[in-house]
Protein backbone atom coordinates (compact mmCIF):
# COMPACT_ATOMS: atom_id res chain seq x y z
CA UNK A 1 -31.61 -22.40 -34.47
CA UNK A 2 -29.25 -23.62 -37.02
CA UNK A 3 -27.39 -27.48 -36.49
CA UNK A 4 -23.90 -26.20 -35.09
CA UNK A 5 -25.33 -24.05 -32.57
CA UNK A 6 -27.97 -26.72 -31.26
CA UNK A 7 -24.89 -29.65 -30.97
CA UNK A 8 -22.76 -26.99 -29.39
CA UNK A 9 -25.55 -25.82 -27.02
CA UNK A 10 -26.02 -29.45 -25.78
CA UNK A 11 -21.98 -30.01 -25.06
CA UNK A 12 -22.46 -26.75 -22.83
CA UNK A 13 -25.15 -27.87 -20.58
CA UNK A 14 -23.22 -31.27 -20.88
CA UNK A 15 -19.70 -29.50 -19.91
CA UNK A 16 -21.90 -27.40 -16.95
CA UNK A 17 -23.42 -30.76 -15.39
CA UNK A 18 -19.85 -32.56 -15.65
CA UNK A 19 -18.44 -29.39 -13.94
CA UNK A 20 -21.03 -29.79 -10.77
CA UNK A 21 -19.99 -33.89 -11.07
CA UNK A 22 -16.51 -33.47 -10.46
CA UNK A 23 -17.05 -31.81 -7.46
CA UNK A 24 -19.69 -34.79 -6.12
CA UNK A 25 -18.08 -36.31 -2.73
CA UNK A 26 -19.84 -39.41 -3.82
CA UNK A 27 -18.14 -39.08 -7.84
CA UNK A 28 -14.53 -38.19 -6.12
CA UNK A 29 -15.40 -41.14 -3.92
CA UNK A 30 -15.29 -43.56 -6.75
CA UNK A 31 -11.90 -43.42 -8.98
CA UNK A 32 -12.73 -44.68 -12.32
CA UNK A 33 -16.00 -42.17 -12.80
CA UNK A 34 -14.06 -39.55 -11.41
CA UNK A 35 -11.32 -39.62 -13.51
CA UNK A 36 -13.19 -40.24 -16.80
CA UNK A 37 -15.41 -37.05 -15.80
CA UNK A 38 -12.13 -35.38 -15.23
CA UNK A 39 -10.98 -36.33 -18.73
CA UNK A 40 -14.53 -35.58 -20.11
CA UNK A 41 -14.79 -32.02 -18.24
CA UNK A 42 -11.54 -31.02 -19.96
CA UNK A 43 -12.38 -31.72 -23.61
CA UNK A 44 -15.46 -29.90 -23.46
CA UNK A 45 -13.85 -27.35 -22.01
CA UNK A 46 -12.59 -25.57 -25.88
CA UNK A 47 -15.79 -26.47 -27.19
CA UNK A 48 -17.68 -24.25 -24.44
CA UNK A 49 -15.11 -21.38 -24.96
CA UNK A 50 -16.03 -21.78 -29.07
CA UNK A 51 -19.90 -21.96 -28.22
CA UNK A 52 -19.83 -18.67 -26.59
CA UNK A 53 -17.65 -17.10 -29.57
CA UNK A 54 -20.16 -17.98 -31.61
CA UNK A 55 -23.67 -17.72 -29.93
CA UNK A 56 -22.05 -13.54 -29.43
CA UNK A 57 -21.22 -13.69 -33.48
CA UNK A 58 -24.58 -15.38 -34.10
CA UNK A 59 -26.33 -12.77 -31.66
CA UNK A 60 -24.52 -9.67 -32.68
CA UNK A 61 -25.31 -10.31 -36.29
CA UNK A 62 -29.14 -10.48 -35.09
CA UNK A 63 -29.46 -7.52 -33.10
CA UNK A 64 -26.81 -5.71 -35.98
CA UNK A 65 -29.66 -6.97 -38.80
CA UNK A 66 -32.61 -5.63 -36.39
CA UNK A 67 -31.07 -2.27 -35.79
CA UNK A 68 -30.50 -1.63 -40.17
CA UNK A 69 -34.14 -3.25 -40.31
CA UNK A 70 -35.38 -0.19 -38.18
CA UNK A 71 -32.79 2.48 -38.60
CA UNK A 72 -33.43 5.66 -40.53
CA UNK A 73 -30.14 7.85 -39.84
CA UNK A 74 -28.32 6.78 -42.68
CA UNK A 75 -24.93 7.07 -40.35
CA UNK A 76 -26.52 4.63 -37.83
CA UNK A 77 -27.53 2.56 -40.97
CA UNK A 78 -23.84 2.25 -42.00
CA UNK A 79 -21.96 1.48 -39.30
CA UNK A 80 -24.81 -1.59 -38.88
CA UNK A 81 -23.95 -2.89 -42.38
CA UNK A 82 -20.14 -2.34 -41.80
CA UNK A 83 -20.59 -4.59 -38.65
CA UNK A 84 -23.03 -7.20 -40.52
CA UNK A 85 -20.00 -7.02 -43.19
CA UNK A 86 -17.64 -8.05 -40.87
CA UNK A 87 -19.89 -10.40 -38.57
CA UNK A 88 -20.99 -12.54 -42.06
CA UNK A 89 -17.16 -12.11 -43.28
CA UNK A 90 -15.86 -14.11 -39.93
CA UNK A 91 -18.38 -16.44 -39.86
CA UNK A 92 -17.37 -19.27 -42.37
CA UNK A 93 -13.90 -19.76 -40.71
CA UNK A 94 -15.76 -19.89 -37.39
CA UNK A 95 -17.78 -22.20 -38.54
CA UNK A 96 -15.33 -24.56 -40.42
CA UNK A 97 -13.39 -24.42 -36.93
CA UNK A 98 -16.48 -25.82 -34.90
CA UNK A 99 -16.94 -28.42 -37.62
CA UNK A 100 -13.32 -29.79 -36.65
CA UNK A 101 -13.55 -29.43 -33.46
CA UNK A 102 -17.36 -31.27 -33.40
CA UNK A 103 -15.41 -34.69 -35.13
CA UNK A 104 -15.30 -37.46 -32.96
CA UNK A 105 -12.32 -37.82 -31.13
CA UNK A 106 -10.49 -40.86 -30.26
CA UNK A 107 -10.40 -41.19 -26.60
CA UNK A 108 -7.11 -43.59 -27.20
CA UNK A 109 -5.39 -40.63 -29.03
CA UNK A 110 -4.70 -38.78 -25.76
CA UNK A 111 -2.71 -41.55 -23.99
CA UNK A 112 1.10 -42.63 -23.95
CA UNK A 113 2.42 -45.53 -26.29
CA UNK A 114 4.03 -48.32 -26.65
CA UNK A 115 6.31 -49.03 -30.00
CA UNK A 116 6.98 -52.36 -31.56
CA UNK A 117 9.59 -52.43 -34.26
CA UNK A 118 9.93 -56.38 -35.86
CA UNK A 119 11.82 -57.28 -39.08
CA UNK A 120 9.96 -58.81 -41.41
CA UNK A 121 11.26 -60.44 -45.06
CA UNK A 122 14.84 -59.72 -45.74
CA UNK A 123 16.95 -61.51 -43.60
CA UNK A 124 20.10 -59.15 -42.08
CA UNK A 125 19.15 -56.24 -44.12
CA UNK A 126 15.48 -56.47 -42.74
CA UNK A 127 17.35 -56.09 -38.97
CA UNK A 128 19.44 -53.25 -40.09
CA UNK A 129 16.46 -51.32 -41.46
CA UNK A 130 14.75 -51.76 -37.78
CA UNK A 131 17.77 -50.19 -36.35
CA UNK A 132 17.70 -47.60 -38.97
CA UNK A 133 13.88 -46.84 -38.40
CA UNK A 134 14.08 -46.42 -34.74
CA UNK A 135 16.92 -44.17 -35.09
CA UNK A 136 14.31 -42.51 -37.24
CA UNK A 137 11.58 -42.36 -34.56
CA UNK A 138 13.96 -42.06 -31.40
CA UNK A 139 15.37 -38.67 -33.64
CA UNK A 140 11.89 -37.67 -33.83
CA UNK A 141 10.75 -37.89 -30.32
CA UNK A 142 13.96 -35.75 -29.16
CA UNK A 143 12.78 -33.19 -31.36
CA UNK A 144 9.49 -33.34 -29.46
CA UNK A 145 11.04 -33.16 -25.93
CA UNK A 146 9.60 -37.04 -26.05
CA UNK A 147 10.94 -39.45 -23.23
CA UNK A 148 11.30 -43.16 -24.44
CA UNK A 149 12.76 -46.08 -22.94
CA UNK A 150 13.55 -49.71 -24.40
CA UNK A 151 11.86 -52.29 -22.85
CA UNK A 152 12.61 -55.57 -24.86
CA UNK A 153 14.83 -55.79 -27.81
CA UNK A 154 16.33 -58.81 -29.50
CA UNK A 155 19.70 -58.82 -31.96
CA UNK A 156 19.73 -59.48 -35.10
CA UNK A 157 22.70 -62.26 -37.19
CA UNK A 158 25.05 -59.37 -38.03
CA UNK A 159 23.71 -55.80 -37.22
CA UNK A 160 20.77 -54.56 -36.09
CA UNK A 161 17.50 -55.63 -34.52
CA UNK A 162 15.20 -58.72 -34.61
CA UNK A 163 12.71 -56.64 -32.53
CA UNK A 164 12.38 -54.03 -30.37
CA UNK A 165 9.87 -52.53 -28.35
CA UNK A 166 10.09 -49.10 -26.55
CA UNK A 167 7.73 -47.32 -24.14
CA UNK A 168 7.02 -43.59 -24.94
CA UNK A 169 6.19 -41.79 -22.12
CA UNK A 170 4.61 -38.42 -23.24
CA UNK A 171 0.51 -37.96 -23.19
CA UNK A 172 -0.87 -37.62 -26.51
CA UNK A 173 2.12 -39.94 -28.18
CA UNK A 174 -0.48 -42.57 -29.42
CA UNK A 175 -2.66 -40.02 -31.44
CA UNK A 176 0.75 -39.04 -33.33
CA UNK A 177 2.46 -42.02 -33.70
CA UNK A 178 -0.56 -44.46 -34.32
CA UNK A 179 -0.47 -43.95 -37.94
CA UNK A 180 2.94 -45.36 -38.27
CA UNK A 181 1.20 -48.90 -37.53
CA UNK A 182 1.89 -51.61 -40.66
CA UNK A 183 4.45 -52.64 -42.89
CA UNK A 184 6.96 -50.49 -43.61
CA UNK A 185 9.09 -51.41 -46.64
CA UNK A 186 12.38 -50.36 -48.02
CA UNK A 187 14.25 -50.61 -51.36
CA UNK A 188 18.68 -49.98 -52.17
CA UNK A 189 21.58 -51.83 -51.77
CA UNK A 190 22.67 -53.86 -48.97
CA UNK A 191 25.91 -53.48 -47.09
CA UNK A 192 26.42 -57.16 -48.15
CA UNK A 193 25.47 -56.75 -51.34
CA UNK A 194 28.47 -56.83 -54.17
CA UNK A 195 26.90 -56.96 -57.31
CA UNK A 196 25.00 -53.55 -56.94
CA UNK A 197 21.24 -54.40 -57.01
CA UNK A 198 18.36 -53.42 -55.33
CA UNK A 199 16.60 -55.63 -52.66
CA UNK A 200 13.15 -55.45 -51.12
CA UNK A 201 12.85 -56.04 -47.34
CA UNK A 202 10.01 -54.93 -44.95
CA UNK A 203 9.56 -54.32 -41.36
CA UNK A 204 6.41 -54.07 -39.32
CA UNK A 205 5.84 -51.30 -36.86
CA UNK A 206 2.63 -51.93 -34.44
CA UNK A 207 1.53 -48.77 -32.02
CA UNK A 208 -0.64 -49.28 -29.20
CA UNK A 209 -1.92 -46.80 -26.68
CA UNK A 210 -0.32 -47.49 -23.03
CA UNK A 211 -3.47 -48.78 -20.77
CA UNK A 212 -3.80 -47.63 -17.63
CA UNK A 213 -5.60 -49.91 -14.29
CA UNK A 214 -8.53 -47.81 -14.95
CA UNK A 215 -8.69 -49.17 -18.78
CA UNK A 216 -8.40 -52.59 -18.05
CA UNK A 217 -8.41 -54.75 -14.95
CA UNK A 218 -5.42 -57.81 -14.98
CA UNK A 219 -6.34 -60.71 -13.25
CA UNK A 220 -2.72 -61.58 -12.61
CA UNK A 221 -4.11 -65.55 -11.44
CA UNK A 222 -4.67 -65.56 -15.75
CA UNK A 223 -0.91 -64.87 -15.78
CA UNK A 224 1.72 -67.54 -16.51
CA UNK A 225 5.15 -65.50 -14.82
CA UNK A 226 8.73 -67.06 -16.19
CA UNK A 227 11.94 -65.24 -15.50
CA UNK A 228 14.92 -66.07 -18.12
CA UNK A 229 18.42 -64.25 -18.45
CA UNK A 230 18.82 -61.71 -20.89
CA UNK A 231 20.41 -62.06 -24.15
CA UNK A 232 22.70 -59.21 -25.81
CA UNK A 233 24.27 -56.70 -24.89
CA UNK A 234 23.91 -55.00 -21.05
CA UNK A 235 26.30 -55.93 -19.54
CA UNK A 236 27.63 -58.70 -17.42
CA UNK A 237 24.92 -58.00 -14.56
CA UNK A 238 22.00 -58.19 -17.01
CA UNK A 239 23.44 -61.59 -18.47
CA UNK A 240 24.54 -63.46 -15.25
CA UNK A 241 21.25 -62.88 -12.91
CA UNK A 242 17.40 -63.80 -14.36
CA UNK A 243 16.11 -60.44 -14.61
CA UNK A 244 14.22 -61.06 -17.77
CA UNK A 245 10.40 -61.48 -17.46
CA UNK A 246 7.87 -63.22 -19.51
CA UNK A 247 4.17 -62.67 -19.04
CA UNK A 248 1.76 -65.37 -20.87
CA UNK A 249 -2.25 -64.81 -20.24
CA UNK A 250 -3.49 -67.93 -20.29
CA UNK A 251 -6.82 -67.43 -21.74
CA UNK A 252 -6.00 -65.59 -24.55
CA UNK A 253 -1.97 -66.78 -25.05
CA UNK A 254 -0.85 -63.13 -25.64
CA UNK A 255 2.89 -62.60 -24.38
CA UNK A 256 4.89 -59.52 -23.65
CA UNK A 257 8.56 -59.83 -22.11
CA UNK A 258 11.04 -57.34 -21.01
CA UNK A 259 14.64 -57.87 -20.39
CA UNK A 260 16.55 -54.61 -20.83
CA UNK A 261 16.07 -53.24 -17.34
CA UNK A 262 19.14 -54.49 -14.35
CA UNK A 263 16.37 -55.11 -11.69
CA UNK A 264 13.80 -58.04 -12.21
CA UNK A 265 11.05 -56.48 -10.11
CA UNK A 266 10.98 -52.98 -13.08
CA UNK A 267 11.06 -55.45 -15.71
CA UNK A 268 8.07 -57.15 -14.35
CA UNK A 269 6.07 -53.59 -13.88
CA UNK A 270 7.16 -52.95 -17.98
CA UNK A 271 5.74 -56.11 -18.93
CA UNK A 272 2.46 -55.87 -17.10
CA UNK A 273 2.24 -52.43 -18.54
CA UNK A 274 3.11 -54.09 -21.70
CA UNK A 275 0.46 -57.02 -21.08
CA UNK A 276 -2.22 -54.83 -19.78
CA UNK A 277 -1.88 -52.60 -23.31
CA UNK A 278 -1.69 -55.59 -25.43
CA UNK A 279 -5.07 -56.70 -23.86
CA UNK A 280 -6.97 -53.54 -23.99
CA UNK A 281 -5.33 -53.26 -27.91
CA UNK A 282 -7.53 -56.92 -28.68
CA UNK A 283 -10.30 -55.19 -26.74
CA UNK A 284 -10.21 -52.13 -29.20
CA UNK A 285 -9.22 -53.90 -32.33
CA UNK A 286 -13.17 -55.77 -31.34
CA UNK A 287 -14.84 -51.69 -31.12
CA UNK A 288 -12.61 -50.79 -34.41
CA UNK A 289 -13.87 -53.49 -36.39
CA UNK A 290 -17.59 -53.19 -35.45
CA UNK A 291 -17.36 -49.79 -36.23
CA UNK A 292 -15.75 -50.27 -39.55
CA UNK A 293 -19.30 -51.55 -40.35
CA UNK A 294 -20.03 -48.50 -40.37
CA UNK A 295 -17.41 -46.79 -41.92
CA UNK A 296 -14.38 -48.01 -43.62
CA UNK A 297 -11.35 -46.24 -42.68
CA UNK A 298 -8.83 -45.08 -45.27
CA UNK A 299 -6.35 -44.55 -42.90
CA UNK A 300 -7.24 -47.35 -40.42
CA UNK A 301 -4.74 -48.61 -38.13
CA UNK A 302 -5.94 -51.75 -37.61
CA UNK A 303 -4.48 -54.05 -40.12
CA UNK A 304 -0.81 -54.42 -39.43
CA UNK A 305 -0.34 -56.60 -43.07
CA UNK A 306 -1.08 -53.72 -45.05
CA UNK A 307 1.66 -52.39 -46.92
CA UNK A 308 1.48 -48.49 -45.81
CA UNK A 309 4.69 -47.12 -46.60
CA UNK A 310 7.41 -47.64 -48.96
CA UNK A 311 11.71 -46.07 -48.28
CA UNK A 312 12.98 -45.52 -51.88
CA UNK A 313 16.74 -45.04 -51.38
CA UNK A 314 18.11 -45.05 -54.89
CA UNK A 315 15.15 -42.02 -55.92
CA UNK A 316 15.44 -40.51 -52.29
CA UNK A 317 11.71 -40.99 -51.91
CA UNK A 318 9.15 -41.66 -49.34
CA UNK A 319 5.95 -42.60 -50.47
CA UNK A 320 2.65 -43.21 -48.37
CA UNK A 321 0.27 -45.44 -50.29
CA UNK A 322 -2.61 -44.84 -47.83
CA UNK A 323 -2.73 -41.17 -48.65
CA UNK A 324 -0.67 -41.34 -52.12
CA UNK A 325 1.62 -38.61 -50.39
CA UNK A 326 5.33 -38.84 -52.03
CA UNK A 327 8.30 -36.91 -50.31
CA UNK A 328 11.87 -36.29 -51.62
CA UNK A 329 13.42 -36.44 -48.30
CA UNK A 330 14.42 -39.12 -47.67
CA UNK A 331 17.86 -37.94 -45.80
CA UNK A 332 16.14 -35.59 -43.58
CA UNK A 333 13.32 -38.02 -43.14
CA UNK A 334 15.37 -41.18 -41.96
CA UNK A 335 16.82 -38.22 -39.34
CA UNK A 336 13.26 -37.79 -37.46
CA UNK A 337 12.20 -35.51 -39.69
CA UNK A 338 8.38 -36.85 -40.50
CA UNK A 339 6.36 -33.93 -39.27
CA UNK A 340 4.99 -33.74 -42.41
CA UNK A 341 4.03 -37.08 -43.12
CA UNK A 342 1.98 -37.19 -39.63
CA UNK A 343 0.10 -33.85 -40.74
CA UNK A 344 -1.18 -35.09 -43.62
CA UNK A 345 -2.48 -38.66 -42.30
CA UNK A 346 -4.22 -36.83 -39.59
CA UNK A 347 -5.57 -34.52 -42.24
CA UNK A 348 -6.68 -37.19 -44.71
CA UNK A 349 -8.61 -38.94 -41.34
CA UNK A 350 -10.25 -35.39 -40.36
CA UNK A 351 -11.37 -35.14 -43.37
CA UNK A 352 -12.67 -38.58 -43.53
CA UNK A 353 -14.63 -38.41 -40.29
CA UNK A 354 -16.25 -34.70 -41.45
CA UNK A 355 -17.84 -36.77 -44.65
CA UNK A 356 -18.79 -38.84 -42.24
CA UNK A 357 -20.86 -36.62 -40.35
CA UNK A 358 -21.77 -34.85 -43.21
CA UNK A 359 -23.07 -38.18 -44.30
């Protein structure tokens, strides 16, 4: 029995036992194992429907073989080579499909996200390229039929944004958008600018997936709770009453605040959302950079210093330098319009994880 077929034949007895789990009064009983069997029993689920595509290739190739091996009507004899012909013709791109679909998924990739846009060297032009970036991504998430909502955010001197930091609620938004993690940093004019040259600022975008209870349990006696008024704009409401929450966890000192909702109680469910994913984010950061032992990641998203991606407005150029990927779009891509871009980070990591396993 050849490699593929033996790891796909162990995901369907896995993807069988799973499926006699989930219907365990004792499994449905208990939450968390329920629901990651749920989770599990669904992405085996295209890998069972591939095994049996290919165990009937694999086993009409075999009998199509025996029959030519022992066939003497040279009729009978053709049609078997015509269908070994097309059987050994279908085979590769079967094949290469199974080997994508056998890499290693990342179990975050499937979850909602949580956006953090912060300005970074540059002063005012710095705050006006955060603005200008999440136009970019807010452009890009209506074109996905993407619901988003701005949880924090914090003005810059003269236009633009200090920060920001938006929840995107759509399953699956972390696997897209988690490449975007780093320092993003853009070159042309400023407004304020009069003599004509060029500056350099940069901006750092973190991604982290949206944890849910069942990903990491709060201890909410670890949490320090302030309430503040909100800063801005929102509004006279939003100003005048403390609606603005600050969570600090004591033990490890993280923070995560959210003032742009009216009611206080919804800005404290945001920033224990917010709390919760910046926890579980330390927790995986830990897993990433054991593995990494392992395997060093070309794309990684881990380190949010690295320089990943550079805005050229005078040459109208985007350029990746984790994938060497240049684009002369810039227009179109500072309107949501960075499809592209995504496809080929995720297809420089596929292609890092099948060496991998090739490995």
């Amino acid at each position: 029995m050849n490699d593929l077929l033996q790891k796909l034949e162990a995901i369907h007895y896995r993807f069988m036992e799973v499926g006699k789990l989930i219907t365990d009064p004792d499994i449905i009983a208990d939450m968390k194992r329920y629901v990651r069997l749920n989770k599990e029993y669904k992405e085996l689920e295209d890998l069972d429907i591939i095994y049996k595509d290919y165990k009937y290739l694999l086993d009409n190739l075999t009998s199509s073989k025996e029959l030519l091996a022992a066939e003497k009507d040279p009729e009978m004899r053709e049609m078997a080579k015509m269908e070994i012909d097309e059987l050994e013709n279908a085979r590769p791109e079967l094949e290469e499909k199974i080997k994508f679909m056998l890499i290693p998924k990342d179990p975050e990739d499937e979850k909602c996200a949580i956006m953090e846009l912060r300005a970074g060297t540059g002063g005012d032009e710095a705050c006006i390229f955060v603005e200008d970036c999440f136009r970019m991504y807010t452009m890009f998430f209506k074109e996905m039929g993407w619901s988003y909502e701005v949880v924090n955010s914090n003005e810059g001197g003269t236009k633009g944004f200090k920060e920001i930091t938006m929840n995107i609620d759509a399953p699956a938004a972390y696997g897209v958008l988690k490449f975007e993690s780093g320092v993003h940093r853009v070159q042309r004019v400023p407004e304020t600018e009069s003599q004509g040259r060029v500056h350099t600022s940069a901006i750092t975008v973190a991604v982290l997936p949206e944890a849910e209870e069942v990903d990491l349990d709060l201890n909410m006696s670890d949490v320090r709770r302030d309430t503040y008024r909100a800063s801005g704009a929102g509004g006279q409401h939003v100003n005048k009453t403390e609606s603005a929450i600050r969570l600090t966890h004591i033990p490890t000192g993280v923070v995560a605040e959210c003032q742009d909702g009216r009611s206080q109680h919804k800005n404290l469910e945001k920033a224990i959302s917010m709390l919760r994913s910046r926890l579980y984010q330390i927790e995986l950061e830990k897993l990433q950079s054991a593995r990494s032992e392992h395997r060093k990641s070309l794309v990684s998203t881990g380190d949010r210093s690295a320089k990943i991606r550079t805005y050229n407005y005078p040459q109208g150029r985007i350029t990746d330098h984790r994938i060497n990927k240049t684009m002369y779009n810039l227009s179109a891509f500072m309107n949501g319009d960075i499809q592209e871009m995504i496809d080929a980070l995720k297809m420089a990591e596929n292609a890092e994880k099948l060496k991998g396993e090739e490995v």
